[in-house]
Structures are given as C-alpha cells and as structure tokens.
C-alpha atoms as a PDB file:
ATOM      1  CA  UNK A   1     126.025  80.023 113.239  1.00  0.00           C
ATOM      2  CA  UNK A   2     126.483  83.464 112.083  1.00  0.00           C
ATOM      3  CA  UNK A   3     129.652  85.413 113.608  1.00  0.00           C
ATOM      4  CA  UNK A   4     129.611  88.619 114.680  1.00  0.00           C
ATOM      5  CA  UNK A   5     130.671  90.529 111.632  1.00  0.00           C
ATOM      6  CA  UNK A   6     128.677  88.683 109.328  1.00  0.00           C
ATOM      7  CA  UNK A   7     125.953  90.171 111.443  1.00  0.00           C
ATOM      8  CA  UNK A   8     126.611  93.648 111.680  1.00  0.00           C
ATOM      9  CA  UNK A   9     126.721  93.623 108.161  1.00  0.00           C
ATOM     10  CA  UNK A  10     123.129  91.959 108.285  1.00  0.00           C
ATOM     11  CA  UNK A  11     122.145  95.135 110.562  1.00  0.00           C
ATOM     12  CA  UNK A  12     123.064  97.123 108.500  1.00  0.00           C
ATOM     13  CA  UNK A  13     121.442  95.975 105.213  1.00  0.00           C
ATOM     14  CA  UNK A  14     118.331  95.600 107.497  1.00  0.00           C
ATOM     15  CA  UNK A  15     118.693  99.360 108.294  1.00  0.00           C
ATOM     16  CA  UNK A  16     119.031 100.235 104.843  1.00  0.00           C
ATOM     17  CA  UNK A  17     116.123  98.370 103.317  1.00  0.00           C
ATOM     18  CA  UNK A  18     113.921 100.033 106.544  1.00  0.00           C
ATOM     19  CA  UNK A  19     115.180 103.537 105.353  1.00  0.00           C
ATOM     20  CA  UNK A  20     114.477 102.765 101.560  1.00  0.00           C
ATOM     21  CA  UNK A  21     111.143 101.141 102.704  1.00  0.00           C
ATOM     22  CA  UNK A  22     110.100 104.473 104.510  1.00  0.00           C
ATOM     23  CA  UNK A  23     111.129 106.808 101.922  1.00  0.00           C
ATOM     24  CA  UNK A  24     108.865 104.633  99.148  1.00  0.00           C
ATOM     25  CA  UNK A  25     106.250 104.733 102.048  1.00  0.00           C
ATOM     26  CA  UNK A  26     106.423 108.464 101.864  1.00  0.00           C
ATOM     27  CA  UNK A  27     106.471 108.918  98.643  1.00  0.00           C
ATOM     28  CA  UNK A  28     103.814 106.511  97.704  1.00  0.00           C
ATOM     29  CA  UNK A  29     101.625 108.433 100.293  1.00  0.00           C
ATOM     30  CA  UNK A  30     102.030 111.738  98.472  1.00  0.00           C
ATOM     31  CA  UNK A  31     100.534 110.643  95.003  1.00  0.00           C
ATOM     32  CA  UNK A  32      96.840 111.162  94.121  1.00  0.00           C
ATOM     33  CA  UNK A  33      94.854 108.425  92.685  1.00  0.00           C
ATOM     34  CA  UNK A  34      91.365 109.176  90.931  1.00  0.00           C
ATOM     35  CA  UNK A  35      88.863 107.117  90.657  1.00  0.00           C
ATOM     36  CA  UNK A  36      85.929 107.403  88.962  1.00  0.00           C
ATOM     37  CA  UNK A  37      82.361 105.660  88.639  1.00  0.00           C
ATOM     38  CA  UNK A  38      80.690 105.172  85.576  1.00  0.00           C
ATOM     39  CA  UNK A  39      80.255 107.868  82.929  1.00  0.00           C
ATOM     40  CA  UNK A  40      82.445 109.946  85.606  1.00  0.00           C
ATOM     41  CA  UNK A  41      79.357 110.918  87.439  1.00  0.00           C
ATOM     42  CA  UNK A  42      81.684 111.491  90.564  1.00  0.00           C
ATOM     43  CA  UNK A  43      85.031 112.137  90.965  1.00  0.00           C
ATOM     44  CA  UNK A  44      87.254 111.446  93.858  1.00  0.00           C
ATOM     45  CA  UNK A  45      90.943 111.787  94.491  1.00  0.00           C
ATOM     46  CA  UNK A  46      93.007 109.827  97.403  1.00  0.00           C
ATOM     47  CA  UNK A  47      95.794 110.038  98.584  1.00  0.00           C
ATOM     48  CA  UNK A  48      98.118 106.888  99.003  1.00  0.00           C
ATOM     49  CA  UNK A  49      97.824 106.731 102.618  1.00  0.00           C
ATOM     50  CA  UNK A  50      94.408 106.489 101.435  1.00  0.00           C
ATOM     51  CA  UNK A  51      92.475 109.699 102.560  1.00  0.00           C
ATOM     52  CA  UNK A  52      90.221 111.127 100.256  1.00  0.00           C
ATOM     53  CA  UNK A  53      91.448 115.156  99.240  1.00  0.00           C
ATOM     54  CA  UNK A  54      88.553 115.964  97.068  1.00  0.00           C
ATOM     55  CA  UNK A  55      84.935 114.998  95.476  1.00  0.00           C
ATOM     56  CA  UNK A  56      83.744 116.312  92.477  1.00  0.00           C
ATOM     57  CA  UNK A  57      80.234 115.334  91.448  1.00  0.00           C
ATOM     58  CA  UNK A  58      78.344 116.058  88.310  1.00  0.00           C
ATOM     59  CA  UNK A  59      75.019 117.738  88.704  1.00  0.00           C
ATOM     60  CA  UNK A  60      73.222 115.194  86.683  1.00  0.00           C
ATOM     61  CA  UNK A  61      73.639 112.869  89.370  1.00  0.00           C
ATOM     62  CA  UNK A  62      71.733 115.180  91.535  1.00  0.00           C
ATOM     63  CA  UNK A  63      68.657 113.095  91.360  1.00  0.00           C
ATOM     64  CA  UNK A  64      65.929 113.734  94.294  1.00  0.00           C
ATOM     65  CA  UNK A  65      64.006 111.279  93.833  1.00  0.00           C
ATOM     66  CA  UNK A  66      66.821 108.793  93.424  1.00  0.00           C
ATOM     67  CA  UNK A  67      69.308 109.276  96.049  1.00  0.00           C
ATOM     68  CA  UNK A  68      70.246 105.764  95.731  1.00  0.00           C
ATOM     69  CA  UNK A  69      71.667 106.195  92.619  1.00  0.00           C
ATOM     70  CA  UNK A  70      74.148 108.869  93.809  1.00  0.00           C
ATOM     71  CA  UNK A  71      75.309 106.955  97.103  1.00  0.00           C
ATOM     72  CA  UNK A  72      76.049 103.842  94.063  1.00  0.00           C
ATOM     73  CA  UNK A  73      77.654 106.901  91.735  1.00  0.00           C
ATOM     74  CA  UNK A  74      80.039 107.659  95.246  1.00  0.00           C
ATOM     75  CA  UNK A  75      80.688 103.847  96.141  1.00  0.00           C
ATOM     76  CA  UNK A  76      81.687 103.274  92.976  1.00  0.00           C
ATOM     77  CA  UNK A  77      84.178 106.118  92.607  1.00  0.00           C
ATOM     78  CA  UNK A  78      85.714 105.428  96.047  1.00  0.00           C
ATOM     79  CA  UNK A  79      86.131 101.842  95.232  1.00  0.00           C
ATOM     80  CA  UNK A  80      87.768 102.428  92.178  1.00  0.00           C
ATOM     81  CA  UNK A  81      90.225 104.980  93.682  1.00  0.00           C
ATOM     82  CA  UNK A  82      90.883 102.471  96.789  1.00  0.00           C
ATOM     83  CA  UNK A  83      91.708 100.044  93.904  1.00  0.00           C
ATOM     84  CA  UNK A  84      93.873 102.193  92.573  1.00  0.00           C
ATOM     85  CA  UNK A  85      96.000 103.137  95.908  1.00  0.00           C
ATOM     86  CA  UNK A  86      95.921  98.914  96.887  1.00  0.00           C
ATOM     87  CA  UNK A  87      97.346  98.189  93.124  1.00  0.00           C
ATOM     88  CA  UNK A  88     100.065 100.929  93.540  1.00  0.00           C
ATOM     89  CA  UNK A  89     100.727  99.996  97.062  1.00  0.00           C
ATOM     90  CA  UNK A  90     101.051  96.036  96.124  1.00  0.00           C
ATOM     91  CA  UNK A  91     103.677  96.842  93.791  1.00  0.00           C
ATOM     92  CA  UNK A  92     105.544  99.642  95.822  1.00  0.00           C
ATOM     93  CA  UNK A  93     105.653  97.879  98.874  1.00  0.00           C
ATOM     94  CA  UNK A  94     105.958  93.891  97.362  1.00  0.00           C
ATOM     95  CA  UNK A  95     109.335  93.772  96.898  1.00  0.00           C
ATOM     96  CA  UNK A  96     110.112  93.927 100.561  1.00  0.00           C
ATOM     97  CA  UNK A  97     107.543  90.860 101.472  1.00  0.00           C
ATOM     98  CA  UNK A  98     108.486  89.118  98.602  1.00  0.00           C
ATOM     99  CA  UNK A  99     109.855  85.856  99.904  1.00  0.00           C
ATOM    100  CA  UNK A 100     109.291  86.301 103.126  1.00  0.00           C
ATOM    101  CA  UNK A 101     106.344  83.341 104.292  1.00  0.00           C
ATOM    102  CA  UNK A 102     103.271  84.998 105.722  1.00  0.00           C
ATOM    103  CA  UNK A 103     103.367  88.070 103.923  1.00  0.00           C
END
C-alpha cells in the first residue's frame, strides 16, 4: 500500500510526463512530412496532426483520358506522407506507451 507521500510524488511525475507528452504532441504536430508517389508525379505535404498544407502535381500527370492514373498518382502520395507522420508519431509518442499493456 502506497502512503501518502510516496503518492504525491507519483502525481507529480504523472504531471510531468503529461506536460512533456503535450509539448512533443505540439511539436510533432508542427513538422511537415512529404510524401511523394512514384517518379514524384504529385507532391503533398502534411502536417503531423495529419492535415494536408499543400499539393503539388506535375502536369504530365494531367492525363484526360486517364484520370485513373492521377487519382493512383494522389493515393499514392498521401499514403506515403500518412506513412511518414504514423512512423514519426510511433516513435515520438512510444516511449510513453511503452510498457504499459494495451497500448
């Protein structure tokens, strides 16, 4: 059985990780990630709360008669970016689930 002081200094460490966990949260939500499909066709950067900021797509990808191919150009970019915020995100955020069952 834990006593009282053993924890309030519990709390407290609690506290601490929760304001070091927000502050990586912020920051981690401020990078861009860019992802790109194949022979960088399209463009798109996220940010790492994972909204996109900007699409950039190469005219040669501007096929008419193959629209297809550019909504596979744009799924392909988006995916990688996504990729790119989960990786970052695993590895930002992991150390405070680490250990912990369920997470």
């Amino acid at each position: 059985m834990m006593n009282g002081m053993n924890m309030n200094k519990m709390m407290k460490q609690v506290k601490q990780m929760q304001k070091k966990m927000g502050a990586d949260q912020e920051e981690l939500n401020k990078k861009e990630f860019t992802g790109v499909s194949p022979e960088d066709m399209v463009k798109v950067v996220f940010t790492g709360d994972r909204k996109m900021k900007d699409m950039q797509i190469n005219s040669e990808a501007i096929d008419p008669d193959d629209p297809d191919m550019l909504s596979d150009l744009v799924i392909s970019a988006v995916n990688d970016a996504l990729a790119k915020v989960n990786k970052e995100t695993s590895e930002t955020m992991g150390k405070y689930t680490k250990g912990i069952p369920g997470m």
